[in-house]
C-alpha atoms as a PDB file:
ATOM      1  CA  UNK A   1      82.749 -21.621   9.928  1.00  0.00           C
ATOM      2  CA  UNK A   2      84.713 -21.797  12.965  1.00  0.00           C
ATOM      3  CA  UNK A   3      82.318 -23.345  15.011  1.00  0.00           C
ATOM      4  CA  UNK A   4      83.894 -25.845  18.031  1.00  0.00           C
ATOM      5  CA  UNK A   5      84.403 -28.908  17.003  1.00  0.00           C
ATOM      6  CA  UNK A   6      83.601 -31.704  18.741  1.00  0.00           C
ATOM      7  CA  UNK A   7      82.506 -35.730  18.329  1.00  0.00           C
ATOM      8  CA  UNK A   8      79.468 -36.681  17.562  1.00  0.00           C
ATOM      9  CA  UNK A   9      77.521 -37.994  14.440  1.00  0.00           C
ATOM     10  CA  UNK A  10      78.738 -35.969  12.237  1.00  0.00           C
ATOM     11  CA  UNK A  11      82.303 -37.134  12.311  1.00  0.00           C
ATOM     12  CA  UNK A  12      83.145 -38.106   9.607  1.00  0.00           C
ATOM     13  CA  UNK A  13      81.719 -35.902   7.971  1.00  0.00           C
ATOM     14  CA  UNK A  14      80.913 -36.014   3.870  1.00  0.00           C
ATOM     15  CA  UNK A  15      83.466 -34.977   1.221  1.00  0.00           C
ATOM     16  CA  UNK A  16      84.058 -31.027   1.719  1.00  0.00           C
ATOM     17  CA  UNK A  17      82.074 -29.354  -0.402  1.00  0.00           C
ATOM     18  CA  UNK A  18      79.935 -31.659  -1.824  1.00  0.00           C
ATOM     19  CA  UNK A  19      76.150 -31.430  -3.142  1.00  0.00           C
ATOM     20  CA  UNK A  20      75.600 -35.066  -3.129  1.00  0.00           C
ATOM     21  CA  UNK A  21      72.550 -36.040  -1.352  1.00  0.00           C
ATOM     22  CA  UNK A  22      70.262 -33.053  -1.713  1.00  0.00           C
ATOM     23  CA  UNK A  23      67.282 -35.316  -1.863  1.00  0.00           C
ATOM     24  CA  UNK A  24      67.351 -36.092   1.559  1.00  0.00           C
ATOM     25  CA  UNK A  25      67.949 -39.803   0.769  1.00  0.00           C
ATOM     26  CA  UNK A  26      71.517 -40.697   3.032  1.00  0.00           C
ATOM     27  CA  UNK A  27      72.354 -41.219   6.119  1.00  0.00           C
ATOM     28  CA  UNK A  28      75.333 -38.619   5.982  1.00  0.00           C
ATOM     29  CA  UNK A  29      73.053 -35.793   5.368  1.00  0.00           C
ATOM     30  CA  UNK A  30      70.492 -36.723   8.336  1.00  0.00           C
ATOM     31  CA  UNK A  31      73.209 -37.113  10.382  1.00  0.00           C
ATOM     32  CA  UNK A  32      74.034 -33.374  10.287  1.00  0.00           C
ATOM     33  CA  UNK A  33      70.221 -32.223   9.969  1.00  0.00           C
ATOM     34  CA  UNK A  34      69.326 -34.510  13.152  1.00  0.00           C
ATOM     35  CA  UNK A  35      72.866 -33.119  14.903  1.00  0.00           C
ATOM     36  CA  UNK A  36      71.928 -29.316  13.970  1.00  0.00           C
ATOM     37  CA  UNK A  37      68.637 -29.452  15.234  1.00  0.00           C
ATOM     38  CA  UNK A  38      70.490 -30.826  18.474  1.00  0.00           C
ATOM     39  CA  UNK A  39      72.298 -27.826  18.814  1.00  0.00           C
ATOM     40  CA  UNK A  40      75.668 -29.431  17.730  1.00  0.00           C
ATOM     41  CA  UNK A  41      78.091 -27.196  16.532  1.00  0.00           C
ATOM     42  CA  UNK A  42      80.058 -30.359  14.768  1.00  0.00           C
ATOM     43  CA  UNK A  43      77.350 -30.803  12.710  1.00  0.00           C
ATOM     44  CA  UNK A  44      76.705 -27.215  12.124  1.00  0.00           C
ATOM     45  CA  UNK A  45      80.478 -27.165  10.850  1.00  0.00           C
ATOM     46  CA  UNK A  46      79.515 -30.014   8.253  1.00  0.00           C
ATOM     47  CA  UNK A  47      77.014 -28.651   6.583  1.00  0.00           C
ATOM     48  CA  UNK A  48      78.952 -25.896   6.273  1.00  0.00           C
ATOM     49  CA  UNK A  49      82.058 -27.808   4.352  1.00  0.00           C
ATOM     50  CA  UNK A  50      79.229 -30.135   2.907  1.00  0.00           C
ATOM     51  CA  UNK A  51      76.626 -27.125   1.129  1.00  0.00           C
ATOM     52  CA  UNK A  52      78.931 -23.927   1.851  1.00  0.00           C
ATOM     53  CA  UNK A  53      79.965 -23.623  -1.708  1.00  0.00           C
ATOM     54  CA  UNK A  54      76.499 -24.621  -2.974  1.00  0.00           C
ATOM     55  CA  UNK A  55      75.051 -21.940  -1.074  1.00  0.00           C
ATOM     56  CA  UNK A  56      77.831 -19.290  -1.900  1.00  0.00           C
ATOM     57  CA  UNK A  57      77.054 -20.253  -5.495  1.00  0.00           C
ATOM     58  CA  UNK A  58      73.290 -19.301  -5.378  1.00  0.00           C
ATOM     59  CA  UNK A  59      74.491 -15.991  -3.782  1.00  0.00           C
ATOM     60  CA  UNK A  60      77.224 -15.356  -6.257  1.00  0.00           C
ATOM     61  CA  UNK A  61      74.895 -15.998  -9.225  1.00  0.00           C
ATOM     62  CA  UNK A  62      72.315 -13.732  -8.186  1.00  0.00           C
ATOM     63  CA  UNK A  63      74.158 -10.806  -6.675  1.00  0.00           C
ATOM     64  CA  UNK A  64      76.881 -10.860  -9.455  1.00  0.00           C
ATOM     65  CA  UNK A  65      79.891 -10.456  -6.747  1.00  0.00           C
ATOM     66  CA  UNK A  66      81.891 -13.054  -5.202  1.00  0.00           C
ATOM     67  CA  UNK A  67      82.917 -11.417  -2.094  1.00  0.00           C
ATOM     68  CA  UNK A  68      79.454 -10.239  -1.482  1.00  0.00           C
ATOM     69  CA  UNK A  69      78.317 -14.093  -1.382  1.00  0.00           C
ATOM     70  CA  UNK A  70      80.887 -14.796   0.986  1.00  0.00           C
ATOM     71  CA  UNK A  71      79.091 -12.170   3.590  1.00  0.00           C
ATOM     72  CA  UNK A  72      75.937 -14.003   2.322  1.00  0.00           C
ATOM     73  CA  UNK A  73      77.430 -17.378   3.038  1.00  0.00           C
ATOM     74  CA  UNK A  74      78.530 -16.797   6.731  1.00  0.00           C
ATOM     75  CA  UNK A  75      74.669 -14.920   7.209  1.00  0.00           C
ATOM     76  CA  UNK A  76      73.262 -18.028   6.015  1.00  0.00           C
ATOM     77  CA  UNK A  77      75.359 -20.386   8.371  1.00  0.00           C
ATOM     78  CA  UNK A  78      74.632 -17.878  11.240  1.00  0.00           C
ATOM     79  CA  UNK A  79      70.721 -18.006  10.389  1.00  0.00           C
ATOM     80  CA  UNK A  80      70.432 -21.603  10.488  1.00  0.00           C
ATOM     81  CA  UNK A  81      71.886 -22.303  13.548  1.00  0.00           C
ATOM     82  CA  UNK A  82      70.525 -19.732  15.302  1.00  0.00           C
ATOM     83  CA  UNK A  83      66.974 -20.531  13.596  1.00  0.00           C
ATOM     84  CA  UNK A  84      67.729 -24.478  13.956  1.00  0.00           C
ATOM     85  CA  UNK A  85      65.130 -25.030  15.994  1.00  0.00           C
ATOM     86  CA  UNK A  86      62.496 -24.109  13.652  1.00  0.00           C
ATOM     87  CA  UNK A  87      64.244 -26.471  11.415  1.00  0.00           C
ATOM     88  CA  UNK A  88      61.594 -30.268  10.477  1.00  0.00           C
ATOM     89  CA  UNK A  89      64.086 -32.898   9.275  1.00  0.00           C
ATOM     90  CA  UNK A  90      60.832 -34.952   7.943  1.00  0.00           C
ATOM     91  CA  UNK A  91      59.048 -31.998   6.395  1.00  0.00           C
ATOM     92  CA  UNK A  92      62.380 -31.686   3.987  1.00  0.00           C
ATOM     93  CA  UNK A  93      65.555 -31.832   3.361  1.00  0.00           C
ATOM     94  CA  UNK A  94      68.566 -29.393   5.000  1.00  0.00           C
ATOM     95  CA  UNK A  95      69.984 -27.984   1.809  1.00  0.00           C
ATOM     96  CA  UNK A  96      66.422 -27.081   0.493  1.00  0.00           C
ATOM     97  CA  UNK A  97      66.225 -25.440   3.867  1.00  0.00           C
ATOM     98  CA  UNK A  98      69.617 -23.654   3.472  1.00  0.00           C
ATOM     99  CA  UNK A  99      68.677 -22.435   0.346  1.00  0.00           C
ATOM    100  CA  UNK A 100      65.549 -21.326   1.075  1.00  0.00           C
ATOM    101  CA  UNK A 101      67.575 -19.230   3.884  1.00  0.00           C
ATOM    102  CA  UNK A 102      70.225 -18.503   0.838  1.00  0.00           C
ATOM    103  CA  UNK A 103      67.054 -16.793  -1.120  1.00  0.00           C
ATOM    104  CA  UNK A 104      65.786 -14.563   1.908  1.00  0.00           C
ATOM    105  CA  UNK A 105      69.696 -13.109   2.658  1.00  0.00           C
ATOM    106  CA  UNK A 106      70.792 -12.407  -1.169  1.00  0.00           C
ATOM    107  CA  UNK A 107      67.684 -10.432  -1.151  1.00  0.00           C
ATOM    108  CA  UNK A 108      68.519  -8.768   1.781  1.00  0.00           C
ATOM    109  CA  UNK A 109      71.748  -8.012  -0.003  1.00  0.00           C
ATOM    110  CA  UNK A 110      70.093  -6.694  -3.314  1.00  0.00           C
ATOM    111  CA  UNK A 111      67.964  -4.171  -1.156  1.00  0.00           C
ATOM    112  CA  UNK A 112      70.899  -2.977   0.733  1.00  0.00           C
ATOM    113  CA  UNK A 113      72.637  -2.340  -2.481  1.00  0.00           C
ATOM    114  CA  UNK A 114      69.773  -1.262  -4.201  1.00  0.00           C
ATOM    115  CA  UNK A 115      68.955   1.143  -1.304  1.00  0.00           C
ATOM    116  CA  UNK A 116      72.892   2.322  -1.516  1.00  0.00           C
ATOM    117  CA  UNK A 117      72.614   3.039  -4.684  1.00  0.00           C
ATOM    118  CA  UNK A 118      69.819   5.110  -4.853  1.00  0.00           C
ATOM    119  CA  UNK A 119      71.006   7.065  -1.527  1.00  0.00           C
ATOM    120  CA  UNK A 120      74.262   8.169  -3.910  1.00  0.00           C
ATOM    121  CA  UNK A 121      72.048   9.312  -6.936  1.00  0.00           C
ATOM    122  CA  UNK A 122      69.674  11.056  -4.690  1.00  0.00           C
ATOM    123  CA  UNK A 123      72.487  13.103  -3.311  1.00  0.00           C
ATOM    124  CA  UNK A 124      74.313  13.547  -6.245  1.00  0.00           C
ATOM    125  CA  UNK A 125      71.500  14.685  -7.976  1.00  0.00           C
ATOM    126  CA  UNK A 126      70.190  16.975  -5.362  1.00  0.00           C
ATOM    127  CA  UNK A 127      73.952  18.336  -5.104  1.00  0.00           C
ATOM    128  CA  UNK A 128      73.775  19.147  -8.732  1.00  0.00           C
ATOM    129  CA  UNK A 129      70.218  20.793  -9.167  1.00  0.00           C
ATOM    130  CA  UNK A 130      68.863  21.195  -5.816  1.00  0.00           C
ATOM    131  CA  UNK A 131      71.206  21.715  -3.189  1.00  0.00           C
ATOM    132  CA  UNK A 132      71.238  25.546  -3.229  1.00  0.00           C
ATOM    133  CA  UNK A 133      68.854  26.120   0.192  1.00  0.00           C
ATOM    134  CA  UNK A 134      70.537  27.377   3.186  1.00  0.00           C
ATOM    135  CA  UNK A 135      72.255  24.761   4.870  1.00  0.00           C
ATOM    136  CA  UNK A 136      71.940  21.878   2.386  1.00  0.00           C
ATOM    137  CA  UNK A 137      74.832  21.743   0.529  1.00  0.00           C
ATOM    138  CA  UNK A 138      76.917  20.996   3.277  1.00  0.00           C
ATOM    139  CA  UNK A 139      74.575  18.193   4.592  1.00  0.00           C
ATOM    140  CA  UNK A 140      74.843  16.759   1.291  1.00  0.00           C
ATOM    141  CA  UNK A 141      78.719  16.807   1.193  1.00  0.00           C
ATOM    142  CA  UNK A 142      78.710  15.432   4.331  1.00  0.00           C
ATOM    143  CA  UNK A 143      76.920  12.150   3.711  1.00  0.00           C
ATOM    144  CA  UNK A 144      78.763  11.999   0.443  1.00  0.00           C
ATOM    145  CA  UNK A 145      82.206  12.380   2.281  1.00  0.00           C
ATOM    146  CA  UNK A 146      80.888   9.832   5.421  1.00  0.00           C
ATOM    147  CA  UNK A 147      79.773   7.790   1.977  1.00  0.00           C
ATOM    148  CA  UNK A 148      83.240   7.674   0.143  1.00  0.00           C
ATOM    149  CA  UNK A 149      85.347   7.315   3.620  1.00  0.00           C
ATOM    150  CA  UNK A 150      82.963   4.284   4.569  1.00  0.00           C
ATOM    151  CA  UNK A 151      83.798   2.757   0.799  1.00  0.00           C
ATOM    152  CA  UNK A 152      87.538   2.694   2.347  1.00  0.00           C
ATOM    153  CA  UNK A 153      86.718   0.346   5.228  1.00  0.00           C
ATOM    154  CA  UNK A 154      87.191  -3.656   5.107  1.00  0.00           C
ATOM    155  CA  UNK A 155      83.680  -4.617   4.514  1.00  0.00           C
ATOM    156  CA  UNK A 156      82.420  -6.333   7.864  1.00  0.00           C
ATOM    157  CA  UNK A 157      83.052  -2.319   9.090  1.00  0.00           C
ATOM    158  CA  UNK A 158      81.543  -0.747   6.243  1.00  0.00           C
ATOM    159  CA  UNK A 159      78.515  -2.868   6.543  1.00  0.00           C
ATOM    160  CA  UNK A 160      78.153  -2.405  10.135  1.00  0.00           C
ATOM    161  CA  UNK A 161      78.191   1.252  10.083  1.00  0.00           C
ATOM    162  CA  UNK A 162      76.385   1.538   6.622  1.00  0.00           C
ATOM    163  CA  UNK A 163      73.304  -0.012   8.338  1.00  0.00           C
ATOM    164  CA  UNK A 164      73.883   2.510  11.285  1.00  0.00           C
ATOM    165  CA  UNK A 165      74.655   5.304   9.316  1.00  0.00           C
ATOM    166  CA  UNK A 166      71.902   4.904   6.043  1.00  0.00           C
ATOM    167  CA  UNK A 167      69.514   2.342   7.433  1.00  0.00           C
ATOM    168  CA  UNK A 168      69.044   3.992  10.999  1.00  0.00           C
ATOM    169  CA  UNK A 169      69.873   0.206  13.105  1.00  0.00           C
ATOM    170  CA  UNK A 170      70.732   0.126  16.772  1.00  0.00           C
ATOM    171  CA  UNK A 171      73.983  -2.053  16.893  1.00  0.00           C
ATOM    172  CA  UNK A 172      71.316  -4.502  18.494  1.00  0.00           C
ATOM    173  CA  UNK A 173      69.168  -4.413  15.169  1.00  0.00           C
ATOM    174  CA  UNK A 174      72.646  -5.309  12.858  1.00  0.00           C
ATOM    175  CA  UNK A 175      73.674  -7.836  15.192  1.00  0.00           C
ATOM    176  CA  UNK A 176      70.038  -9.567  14.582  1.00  0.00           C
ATOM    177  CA  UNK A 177      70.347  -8.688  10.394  1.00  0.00           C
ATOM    178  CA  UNK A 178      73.494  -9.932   9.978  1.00  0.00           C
ATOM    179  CA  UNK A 179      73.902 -12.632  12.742  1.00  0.00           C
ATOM    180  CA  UNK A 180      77.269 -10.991  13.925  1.00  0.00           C
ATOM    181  CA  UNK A 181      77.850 -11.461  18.075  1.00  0.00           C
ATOM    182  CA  UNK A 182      76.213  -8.040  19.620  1.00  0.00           C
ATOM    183  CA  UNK A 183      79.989  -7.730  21.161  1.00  0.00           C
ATOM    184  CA  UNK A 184      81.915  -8.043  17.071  1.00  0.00           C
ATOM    185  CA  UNK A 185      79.410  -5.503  16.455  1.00  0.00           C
ATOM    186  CA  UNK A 186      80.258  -3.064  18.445  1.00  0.00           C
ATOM    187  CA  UNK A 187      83.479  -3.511  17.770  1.00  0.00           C
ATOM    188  CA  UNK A 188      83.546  -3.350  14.063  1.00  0.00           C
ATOM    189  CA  UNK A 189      81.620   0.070  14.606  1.00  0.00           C
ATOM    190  CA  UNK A 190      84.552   1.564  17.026  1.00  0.00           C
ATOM    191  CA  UNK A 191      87.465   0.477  14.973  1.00  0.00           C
ATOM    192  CA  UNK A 192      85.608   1.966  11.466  1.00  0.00           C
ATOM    193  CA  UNK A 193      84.810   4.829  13.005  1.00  0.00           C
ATOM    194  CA  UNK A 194      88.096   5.347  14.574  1.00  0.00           C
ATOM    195  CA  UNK A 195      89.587   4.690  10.888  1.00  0.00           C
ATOM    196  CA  UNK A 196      87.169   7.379   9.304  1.00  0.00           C
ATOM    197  CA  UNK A 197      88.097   9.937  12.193  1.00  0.00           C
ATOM    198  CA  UNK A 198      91.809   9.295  11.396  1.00  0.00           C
ATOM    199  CA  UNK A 199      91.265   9.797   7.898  1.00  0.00           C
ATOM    200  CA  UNK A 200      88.652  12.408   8.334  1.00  0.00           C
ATOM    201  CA  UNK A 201      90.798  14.262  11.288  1.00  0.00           C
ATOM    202  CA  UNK A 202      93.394  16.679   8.593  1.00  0.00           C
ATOM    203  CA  UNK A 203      90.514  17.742   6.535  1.00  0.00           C
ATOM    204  CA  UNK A 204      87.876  19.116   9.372  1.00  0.00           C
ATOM    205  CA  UNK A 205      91.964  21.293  10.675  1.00  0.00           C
END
């Protein structure tokens, strides 16, 4: 994360990475829940070096794809602080929240794929059998070429304008999905778009 640092309780922090106290039980661990729910961005920065590669390993395990998890990871980061408030230090402990957080966004994930996937064999099967109506085929080639030049983008871009392009978001809507700054959003969606028209540009002459 590159949350600001600054003093506070959570300095010094635990050992990076570790998955020690998950019970709840030290003093380390309340530190950082008490500090989050505080709005401290030090202690939003701990948990992350204290749970990030716990919660990138739930990710990675379900979804199957390392780099995907990292996306997960940051969307889980982003969620909690954002959502800290909601967060009850006595009602349990901050990694059970985290991965209760880790749960909801790898689904997310799996639909988006899932949805993705489907999108490509619906068109390539209506390109094969059904796409013989005036008109269609080249609506169909279209989202299949938009489809394989969005595959080319780094993936923050590709997700941003996947989830314009297939799932119909305002840039409003993605910056609430994937907890990306309303401004990153926008853009992630000009310089991706400005790649595809480059790429896109000696094809359409």
């Amino acid at each position: 994360m590159n949350a600001h640092r600054s003093t506070g309780p959570c300095e010094p922090d635990p050992a990076p990475h570790s998955t020690a106290g998950t019970d709840g039980g030290d003093d380390a661990e309340r530190a950082i829940a008490l500090g989050l729910v505080r709005g401290e961005e030090a202690c939003l920065d701990a948990a992350y070096r204290r749970w990030g590669r716990l919660v990138h390993h739930l990710a990675a395990r379900t979804l199957g794809d390392p780099r995907e998890a990292e996306d997960v990871t940051q969307q889980v980061f982003a969620a909690a602080w954002r959502g800290r408030a909601t967060f009850r230090p006595e009602r349990g402990s901050l990694p059970a929240w985290l991965t209760g957080i880790t749960r909801r966004k790898t689904a997310d994930a799996l639909t988006a794929r899932t949805r993705r996937t489907a999108l490509t064999a619906s068109l390539g099967a209506a390109l094969a059998h059904g796409g013989r109506a005036d008109g269609e085929p080249e609506a169909i080639l279209d989202r299949l070429v938009v489809a394989e030049e969005l595959a080319r983008l780094p993936r923050v871009q590709r997700d941003v304008l996947e989830l314009a392009y297939f799932a119909d978001l305002t840039q409003t809507q993605i910056a609430d999905r994937t907890g990306i700054p309303l401004g990153t959003v926008k853009s992630h969606a000009r310089r991706g778009l400005r790649r595809m028209r480059h790429h896109l540009a000696p094809a359409a002459g």
